[in-house]
PDB file of N, CA and C in Angstrom:
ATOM      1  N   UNK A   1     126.285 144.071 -53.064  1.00  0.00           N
ATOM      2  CA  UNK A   1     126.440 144.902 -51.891  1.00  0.00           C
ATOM      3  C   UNK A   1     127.108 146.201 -52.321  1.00  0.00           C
ATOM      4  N   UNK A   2     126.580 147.514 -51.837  1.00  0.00           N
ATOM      5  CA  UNK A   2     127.287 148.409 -52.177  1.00  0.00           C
ATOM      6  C   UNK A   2     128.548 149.218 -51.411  1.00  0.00           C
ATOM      7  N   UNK A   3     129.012 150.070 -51.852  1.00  0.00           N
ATOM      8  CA  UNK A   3     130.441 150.193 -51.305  1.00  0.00           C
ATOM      9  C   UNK A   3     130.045 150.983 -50.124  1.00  0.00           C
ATOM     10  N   UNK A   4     128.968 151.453 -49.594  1.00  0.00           N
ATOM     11  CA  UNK A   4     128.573 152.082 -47.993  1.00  0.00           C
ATOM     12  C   UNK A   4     128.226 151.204 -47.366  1.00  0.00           C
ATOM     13  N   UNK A   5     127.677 149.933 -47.886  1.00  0.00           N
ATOM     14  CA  UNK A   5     127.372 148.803 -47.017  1.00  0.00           C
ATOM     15  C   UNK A   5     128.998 148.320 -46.682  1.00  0.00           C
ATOM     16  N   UNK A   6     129.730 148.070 -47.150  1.00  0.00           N
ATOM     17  CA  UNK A   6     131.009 147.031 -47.281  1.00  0.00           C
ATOM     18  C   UNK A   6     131.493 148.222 -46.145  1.00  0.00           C
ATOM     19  N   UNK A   7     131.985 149.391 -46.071  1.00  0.00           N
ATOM     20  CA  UNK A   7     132.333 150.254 -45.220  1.00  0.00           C
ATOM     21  C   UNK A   7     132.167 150.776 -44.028  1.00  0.00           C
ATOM     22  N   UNK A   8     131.022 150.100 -43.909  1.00  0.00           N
ATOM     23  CA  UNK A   8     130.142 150.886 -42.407  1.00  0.00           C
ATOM     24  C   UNK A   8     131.077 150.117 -41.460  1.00  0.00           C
ATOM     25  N   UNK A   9     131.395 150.860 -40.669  1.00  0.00           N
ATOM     26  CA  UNK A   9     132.013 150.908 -39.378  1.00  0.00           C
ATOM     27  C   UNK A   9     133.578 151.567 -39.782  1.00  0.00           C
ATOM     28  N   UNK A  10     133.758 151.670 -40.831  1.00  0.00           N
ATOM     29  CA  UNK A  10     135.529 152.072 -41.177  1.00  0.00           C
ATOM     30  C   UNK A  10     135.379 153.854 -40.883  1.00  0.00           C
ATOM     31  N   UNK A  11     136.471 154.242 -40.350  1.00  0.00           N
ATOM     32  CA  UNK A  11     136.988 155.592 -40.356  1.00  0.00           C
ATOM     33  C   UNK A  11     136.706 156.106 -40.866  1.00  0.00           C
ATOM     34  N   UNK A  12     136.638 157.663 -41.194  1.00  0.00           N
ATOM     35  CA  UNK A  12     136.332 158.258 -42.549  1.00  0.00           C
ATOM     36  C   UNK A  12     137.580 158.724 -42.704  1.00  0.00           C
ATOM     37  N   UNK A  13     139.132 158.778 -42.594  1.00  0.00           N
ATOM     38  CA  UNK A  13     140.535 158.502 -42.751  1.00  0.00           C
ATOM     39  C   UNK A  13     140.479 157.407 -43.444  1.00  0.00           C
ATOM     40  N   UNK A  14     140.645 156.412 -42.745  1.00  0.00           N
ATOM     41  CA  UNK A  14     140.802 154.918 -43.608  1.00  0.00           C
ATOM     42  C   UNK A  14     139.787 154.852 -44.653  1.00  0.00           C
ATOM     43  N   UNK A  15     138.368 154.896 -44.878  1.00  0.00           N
ATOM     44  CA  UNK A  15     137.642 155.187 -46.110  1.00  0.00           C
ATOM     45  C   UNK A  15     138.534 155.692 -47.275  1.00  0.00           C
ATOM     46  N   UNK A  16     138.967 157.246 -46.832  1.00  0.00           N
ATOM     47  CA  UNK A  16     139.469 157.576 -47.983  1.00  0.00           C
ATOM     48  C   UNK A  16     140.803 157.166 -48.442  1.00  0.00           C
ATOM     49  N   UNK A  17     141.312 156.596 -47.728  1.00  0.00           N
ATOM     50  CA  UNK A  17     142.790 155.749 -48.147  1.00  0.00           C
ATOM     51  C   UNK A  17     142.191 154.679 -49.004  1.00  0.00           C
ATOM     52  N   UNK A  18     141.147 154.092 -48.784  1.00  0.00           N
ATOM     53  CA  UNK A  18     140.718 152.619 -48.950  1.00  0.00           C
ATOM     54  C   UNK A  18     140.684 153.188 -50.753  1.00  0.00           C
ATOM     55  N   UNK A  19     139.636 154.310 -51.074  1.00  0.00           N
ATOM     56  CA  UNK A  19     139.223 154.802 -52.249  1.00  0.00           C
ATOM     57  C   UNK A  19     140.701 154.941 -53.084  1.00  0.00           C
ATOM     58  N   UNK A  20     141.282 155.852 -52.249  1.00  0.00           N
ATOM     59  CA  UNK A  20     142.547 156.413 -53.158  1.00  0.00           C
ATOM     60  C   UNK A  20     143.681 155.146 -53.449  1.00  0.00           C
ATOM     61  N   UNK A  21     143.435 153.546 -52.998  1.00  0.00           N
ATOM     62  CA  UNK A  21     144.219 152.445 -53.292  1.00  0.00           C
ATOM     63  C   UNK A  21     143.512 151.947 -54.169  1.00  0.00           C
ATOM     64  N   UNK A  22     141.777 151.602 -54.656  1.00  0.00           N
ATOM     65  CA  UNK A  22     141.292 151.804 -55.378  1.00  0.00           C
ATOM     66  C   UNK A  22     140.956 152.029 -56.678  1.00  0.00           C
ATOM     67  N   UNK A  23     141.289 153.868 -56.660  1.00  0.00           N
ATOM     68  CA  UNK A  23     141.005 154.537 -57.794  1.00  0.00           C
ATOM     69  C   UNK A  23     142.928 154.380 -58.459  1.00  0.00           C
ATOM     70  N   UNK A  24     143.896 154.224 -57.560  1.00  0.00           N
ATOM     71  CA  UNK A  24     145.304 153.424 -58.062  1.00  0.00           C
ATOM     72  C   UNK A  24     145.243 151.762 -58.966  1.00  0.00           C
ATOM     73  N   UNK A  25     144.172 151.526 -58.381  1.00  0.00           N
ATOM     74  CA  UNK A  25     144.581 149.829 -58.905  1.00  0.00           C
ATOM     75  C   UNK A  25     143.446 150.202 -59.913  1.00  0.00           C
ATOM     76  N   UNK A  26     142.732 150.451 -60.080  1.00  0.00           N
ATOM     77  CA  UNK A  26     141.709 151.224 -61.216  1.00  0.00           C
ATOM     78  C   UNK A  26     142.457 151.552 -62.299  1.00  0.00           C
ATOM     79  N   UNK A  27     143.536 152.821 -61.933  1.00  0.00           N
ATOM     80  CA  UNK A  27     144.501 152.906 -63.297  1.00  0.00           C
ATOM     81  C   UNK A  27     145.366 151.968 -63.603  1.00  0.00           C
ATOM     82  N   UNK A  28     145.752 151.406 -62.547  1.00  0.00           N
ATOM     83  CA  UNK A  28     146.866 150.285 -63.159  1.00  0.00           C
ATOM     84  C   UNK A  28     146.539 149.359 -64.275  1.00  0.00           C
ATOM     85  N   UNK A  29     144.998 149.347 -63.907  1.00  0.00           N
ATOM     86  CA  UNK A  29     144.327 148.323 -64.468  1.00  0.00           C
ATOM     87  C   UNK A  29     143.991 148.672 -65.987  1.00  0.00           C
ATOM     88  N   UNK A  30     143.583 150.179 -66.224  1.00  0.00           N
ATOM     89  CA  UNK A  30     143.625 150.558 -67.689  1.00  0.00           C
ATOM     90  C   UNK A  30     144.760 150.557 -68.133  1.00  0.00           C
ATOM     91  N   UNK A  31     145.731 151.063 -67.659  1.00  0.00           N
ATOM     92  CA  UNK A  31     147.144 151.020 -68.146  1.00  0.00           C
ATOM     93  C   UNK A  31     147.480 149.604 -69.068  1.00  0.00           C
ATOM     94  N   UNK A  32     147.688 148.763 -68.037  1.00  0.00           N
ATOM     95  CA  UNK A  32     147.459 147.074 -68.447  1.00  0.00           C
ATOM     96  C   UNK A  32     146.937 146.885 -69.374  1.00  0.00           C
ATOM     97  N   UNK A  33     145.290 147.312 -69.094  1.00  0.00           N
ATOM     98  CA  UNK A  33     145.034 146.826 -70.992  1.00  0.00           C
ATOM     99  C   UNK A  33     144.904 147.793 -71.874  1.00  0.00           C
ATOM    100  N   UNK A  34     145.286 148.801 -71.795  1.00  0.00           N
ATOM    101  CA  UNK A  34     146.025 149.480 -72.852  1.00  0.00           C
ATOM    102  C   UNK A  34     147.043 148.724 -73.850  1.00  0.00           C
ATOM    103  N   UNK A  35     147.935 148.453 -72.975  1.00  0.00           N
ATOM    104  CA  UNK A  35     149.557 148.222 -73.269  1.00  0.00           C
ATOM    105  C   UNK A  35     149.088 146.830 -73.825  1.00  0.00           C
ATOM    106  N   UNK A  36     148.253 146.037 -73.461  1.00  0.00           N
ATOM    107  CA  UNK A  36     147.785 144.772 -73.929  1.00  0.00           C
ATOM    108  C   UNK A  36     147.175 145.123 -75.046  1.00  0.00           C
ATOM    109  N   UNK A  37     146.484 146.036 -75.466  1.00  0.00           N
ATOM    110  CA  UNK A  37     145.606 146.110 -76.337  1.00  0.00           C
ATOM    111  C   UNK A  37     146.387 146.817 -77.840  1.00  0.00           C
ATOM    112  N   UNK A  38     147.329 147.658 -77.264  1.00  0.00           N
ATOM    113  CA  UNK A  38     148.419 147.836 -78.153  1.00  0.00           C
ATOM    114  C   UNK A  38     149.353 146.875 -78.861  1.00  0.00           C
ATOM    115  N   UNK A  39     149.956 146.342 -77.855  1.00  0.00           N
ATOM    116  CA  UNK A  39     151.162 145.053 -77.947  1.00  0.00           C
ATOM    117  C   UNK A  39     150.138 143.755 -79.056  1.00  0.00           C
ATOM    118  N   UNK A  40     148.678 143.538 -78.719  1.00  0.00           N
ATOM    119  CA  UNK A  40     148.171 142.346 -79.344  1.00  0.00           C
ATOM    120  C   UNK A  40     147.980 143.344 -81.021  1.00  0.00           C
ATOM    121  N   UNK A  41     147.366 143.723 -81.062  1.00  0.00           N
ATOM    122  CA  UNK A  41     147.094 144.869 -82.177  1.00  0.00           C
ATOM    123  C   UNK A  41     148.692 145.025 -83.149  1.00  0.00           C
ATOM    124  N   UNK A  42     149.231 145.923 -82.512  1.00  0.00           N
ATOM    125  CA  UNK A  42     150.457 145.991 -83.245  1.00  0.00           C
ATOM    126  C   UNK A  42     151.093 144.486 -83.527  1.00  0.00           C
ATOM    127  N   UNK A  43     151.328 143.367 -82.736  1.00  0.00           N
ATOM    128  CA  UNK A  43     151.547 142.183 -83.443  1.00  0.00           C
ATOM    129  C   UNK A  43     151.115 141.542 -84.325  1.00  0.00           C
ATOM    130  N   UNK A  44     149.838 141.856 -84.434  1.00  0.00           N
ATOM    131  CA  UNK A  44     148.730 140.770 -84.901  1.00  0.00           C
ATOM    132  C   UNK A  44     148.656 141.531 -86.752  1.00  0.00           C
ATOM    133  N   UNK A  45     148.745 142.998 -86.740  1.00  0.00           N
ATOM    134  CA  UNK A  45     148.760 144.063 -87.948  1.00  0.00           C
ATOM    135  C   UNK A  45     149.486 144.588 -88.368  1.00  0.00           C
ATOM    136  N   UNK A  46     150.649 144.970 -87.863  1.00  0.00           N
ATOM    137  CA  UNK A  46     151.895 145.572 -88.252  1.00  0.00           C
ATOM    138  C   UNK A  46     152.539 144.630 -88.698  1.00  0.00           C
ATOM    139  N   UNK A  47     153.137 144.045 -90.358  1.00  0.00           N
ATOM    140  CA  UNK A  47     153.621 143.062 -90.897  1.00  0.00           C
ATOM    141  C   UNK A  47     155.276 143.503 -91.163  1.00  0.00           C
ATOM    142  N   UNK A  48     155.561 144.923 -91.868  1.00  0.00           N
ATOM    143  CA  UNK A  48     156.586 145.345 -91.945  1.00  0.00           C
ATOM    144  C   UNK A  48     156.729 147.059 -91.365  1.00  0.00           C
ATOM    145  N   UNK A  49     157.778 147.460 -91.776  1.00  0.00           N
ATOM    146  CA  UNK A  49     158.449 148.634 -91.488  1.00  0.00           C
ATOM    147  C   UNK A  49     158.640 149.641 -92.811  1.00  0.00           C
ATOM    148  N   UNK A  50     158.157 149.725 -93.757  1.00  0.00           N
ATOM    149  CA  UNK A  50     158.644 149.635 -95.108  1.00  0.00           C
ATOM    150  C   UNK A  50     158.495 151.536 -94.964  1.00  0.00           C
ATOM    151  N   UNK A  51     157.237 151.663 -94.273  1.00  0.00           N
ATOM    152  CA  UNK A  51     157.604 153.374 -94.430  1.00  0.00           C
ATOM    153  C   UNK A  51     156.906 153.777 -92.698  1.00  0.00           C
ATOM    154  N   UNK A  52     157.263 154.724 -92.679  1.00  0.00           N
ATOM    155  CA  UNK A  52     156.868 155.298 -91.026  1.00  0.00           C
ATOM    156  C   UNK A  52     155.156 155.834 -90.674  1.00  0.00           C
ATOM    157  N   UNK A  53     154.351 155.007 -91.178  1.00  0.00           N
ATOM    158  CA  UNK A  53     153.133 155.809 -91.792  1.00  0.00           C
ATOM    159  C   UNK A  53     152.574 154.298 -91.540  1.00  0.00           C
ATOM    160  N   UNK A  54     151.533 153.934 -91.519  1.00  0.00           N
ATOM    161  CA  UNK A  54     150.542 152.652 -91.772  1.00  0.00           C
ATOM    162  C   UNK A  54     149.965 152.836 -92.811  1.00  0.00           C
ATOM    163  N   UNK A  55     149.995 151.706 -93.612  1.00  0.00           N
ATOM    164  CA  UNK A  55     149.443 151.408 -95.058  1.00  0.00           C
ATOM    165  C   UNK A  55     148.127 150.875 -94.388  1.00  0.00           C
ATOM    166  N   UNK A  56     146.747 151.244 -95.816  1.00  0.00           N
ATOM    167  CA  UNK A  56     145.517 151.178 -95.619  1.00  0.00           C
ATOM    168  C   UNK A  56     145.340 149.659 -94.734  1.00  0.00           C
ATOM    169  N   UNK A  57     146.009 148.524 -95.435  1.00  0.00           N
ATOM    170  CA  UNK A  57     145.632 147.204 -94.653  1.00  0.00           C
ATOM    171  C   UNK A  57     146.262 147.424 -93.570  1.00  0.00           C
ATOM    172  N   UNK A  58     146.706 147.842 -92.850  1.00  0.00           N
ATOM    173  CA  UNK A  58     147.190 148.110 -91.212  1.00  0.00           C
ATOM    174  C   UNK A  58     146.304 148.871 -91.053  1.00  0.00           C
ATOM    175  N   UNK A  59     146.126 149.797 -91.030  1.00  0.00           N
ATOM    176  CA  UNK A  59     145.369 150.813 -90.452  1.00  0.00           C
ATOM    177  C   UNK A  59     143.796 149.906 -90.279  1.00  0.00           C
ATOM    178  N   UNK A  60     143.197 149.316 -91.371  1.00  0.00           N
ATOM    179  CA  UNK A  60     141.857 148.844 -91.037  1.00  0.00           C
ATOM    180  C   UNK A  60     142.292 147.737 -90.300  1.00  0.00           C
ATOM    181  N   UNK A  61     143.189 146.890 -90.361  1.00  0.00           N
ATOM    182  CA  UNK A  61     143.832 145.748 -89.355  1.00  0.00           C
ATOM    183  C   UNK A  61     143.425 146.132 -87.440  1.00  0.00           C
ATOM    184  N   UNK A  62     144.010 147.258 -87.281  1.00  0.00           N
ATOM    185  CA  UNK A  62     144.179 148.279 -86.211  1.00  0.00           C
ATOM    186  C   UNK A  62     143.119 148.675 -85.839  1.00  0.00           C
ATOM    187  N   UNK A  63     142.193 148.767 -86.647  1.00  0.00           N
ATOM    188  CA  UNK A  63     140.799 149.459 -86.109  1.00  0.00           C
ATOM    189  C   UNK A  63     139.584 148.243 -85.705  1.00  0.00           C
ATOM    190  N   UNK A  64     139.703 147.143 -86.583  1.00  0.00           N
ATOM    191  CA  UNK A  64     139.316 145.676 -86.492  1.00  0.00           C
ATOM    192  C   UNK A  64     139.415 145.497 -85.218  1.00  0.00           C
ATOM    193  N   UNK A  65     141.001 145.676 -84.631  1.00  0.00           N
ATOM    194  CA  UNK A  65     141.515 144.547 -83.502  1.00  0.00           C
ATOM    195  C   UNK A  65     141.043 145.301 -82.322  1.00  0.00           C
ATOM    196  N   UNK A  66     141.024 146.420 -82.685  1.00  0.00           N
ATOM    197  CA  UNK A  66     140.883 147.514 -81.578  1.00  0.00           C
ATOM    198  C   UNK A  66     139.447 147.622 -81.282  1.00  0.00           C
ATOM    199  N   UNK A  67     138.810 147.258 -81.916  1.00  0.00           N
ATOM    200  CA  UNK A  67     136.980 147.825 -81.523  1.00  0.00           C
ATOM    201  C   UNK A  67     136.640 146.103 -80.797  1.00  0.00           C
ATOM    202  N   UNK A  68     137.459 145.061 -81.514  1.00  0.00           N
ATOM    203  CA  UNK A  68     136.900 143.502 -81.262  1.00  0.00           C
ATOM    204  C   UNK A  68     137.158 143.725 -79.664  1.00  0.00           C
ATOM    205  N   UNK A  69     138.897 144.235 -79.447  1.00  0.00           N
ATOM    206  CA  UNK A  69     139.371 144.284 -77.756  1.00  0.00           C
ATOM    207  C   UNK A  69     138.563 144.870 -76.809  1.00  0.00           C
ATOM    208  N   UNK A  70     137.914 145.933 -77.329  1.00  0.00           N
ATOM    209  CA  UNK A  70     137.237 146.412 -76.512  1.00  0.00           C
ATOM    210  C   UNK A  70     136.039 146.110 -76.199  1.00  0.00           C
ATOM    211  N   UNK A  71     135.462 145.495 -77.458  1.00  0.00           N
ATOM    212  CA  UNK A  71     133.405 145.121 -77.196  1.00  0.00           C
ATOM    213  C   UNK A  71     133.884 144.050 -76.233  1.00  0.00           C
ATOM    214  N   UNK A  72     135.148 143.178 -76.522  1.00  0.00           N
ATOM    215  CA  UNK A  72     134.980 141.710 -75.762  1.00  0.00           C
ATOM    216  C   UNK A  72     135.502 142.005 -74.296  1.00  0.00           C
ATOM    217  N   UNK A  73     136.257 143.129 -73.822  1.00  0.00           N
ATOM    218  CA  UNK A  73     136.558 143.626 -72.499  1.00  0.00           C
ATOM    219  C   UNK A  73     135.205 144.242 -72.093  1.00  0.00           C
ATOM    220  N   UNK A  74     134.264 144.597 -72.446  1.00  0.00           N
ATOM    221  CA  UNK A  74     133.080 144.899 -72.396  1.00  0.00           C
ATOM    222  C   UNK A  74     132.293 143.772 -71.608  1.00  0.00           C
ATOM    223  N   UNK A  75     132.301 142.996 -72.604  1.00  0.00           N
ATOM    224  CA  UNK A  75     131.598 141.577 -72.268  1.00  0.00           C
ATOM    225  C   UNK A  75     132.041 141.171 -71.474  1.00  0.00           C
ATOM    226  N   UNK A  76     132.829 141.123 -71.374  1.00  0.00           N
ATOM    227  CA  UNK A  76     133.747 140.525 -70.297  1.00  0.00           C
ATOM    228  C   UNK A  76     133.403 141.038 -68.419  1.00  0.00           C
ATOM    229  N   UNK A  77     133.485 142.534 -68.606  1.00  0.00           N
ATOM    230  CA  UNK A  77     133.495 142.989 -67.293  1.00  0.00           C
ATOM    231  C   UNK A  77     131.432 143.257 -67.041  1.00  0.00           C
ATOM    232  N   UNK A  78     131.143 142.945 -68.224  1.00  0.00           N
ATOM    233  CA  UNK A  78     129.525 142.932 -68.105  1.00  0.00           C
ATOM    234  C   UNK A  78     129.423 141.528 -67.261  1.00  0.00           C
ATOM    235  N   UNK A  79     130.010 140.537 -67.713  1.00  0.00           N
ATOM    236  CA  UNK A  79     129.833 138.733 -67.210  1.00  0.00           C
ATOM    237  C   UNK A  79     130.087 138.835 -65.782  1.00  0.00           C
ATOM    238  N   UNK A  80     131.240 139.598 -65.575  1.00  0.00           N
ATOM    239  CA  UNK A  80     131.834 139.704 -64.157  1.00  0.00           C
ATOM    240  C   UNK A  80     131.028 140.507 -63.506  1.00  0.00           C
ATOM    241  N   UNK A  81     130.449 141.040 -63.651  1.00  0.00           N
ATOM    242  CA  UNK A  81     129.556 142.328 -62.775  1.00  0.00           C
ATOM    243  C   UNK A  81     128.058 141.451 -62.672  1.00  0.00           C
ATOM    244  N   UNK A  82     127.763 140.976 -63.586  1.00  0.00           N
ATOM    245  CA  UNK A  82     126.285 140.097 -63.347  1.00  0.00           C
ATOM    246  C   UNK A  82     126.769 138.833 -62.876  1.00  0.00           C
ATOM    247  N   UNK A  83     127.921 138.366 -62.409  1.00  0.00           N
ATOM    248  CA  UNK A  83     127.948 137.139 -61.772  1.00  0.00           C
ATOM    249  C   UNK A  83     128.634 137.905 -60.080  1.00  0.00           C
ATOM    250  N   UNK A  84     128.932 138.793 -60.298  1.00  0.00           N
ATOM    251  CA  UNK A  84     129.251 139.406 -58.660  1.00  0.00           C
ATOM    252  C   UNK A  84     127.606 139.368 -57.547  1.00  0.00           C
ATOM    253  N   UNK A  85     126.459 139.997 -59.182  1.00  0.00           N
ATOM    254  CA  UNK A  85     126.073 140.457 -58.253  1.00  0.00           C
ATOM    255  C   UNK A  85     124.777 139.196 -58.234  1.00  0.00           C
ATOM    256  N   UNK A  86     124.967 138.036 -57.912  1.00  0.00           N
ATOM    257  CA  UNK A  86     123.902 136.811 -57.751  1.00  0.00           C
ATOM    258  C   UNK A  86     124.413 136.032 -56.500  1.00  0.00           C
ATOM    259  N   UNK A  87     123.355 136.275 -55.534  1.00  0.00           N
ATOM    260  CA  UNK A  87     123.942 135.940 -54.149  1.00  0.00           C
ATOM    261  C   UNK A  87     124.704 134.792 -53.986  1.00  0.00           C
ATOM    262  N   UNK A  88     126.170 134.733 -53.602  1.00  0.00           N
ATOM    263  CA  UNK A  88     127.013 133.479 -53.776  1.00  0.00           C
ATOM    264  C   UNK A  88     127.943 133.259 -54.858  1.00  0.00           C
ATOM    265  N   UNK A  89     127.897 134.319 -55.718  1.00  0.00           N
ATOM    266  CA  UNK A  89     128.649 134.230 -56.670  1.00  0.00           C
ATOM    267  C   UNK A  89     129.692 135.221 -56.707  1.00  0.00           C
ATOM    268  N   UNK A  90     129.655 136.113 -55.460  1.00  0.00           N
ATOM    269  CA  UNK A  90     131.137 137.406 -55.711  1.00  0.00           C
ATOM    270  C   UNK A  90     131.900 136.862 -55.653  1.00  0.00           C
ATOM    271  N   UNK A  91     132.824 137.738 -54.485  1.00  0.00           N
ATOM    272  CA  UNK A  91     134.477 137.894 -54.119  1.00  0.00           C
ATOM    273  C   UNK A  91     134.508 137.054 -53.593  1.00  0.00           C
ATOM    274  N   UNK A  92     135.261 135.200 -53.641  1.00  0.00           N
ATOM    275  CA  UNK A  92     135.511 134.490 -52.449  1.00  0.00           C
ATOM    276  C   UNK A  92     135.764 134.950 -50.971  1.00  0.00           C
ATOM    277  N   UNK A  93     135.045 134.883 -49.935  1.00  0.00           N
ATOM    278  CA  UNK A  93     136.064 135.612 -48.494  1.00  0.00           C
ATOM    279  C   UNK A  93     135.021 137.032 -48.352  1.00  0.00           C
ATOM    280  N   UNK A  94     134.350 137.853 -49.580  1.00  0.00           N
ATOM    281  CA  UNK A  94     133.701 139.123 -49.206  1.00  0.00           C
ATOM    282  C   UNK A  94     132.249 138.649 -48.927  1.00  0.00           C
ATOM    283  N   UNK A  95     131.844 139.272 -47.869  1.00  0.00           N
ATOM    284  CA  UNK A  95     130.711 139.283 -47.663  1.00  0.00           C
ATOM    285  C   UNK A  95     129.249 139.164 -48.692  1.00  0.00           C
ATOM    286  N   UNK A  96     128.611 137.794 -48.498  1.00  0.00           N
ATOM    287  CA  UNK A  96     127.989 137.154 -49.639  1.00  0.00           C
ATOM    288  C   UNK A  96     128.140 136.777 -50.587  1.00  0.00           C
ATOM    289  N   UNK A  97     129.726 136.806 -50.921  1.00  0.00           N
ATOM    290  CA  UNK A  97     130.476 136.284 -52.022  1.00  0.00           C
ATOM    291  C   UNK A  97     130.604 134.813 -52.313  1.00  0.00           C
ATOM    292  N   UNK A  98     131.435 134.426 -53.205  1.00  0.00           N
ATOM    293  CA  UNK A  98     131.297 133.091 -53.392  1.00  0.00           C
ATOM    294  C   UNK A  98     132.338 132.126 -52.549  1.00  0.00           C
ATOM    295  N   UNK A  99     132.123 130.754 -53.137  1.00  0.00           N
ATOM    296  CA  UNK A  99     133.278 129.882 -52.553  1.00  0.00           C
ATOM    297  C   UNK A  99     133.193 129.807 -50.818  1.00  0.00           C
ATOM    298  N   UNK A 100     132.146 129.152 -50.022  1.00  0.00           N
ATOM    299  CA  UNK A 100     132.216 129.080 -49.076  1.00  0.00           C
ATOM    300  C   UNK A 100     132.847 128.059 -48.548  1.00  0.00           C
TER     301      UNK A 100
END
C-alpha cells in the first residue's frame, strides 16, 4: 500500500507532521546503525593502541567488516520490504498487514 493510500482522509497539517516524525525516526535509525556499525567494526579490528594511525591489518579488517555490514543491512531491509509487500505479511494492525 502506498503512503497516499495509508493517508487519504488525514489533514494536510497532520500529513506533514506525520512525514516530519518519519523522516526523524528515519535518522535515528541511520544514526543507530552507524554507531552499530562502528562499535562492531572497531571491536572486532582494532587489537591494540600501539600508534594513532591503523596498521595495514586493521585498516583491511575495517573495510571487510564494513562492506559485509552493509551488503547484509541491504539484505536485510530488501527481505523486509518483499515480505511487507505480500498481502498478509506487513505491519501487524496496518491495513493488509499481517497477524490477524
Amino acid at each position: 500500500m502506498d503512503m497516499n493510500a495509508m493517508l487519504a482522509g488525514v489533514s494536510e497539517s497532520e500529513r506533514q507532521r506525520l512525514m516530519i516524525m518519519l523522516e526523524d525516526m528515519q535518522i535515528k535509525e541511520q544514526v543507530t546503525m552507524y554507531n552499530s556499525l562502528v562499535e562492531r567494526c572497531f571491536a572486532n579490528c582494532v587489537t591494540s593502541f600501539r600508534s594513532k594511525t591503523l596498521d595495514d591489518r586493521e585498516e583491511k579488517c575495517i573495510t571487510r567488516c564494513t562492506t559485509k555490514f552493509i551488503k547484509a543491512s541491504a539484505r536485510a531491509g530488501q527481505a523486509f520490504q518483499a515480505i511487507g509487500m505480500q498481502p498478509g505479511q506487513g505491519v501487524p494492525g496496518a491495513p493488509g498487514g499481517g497477524l490477524h
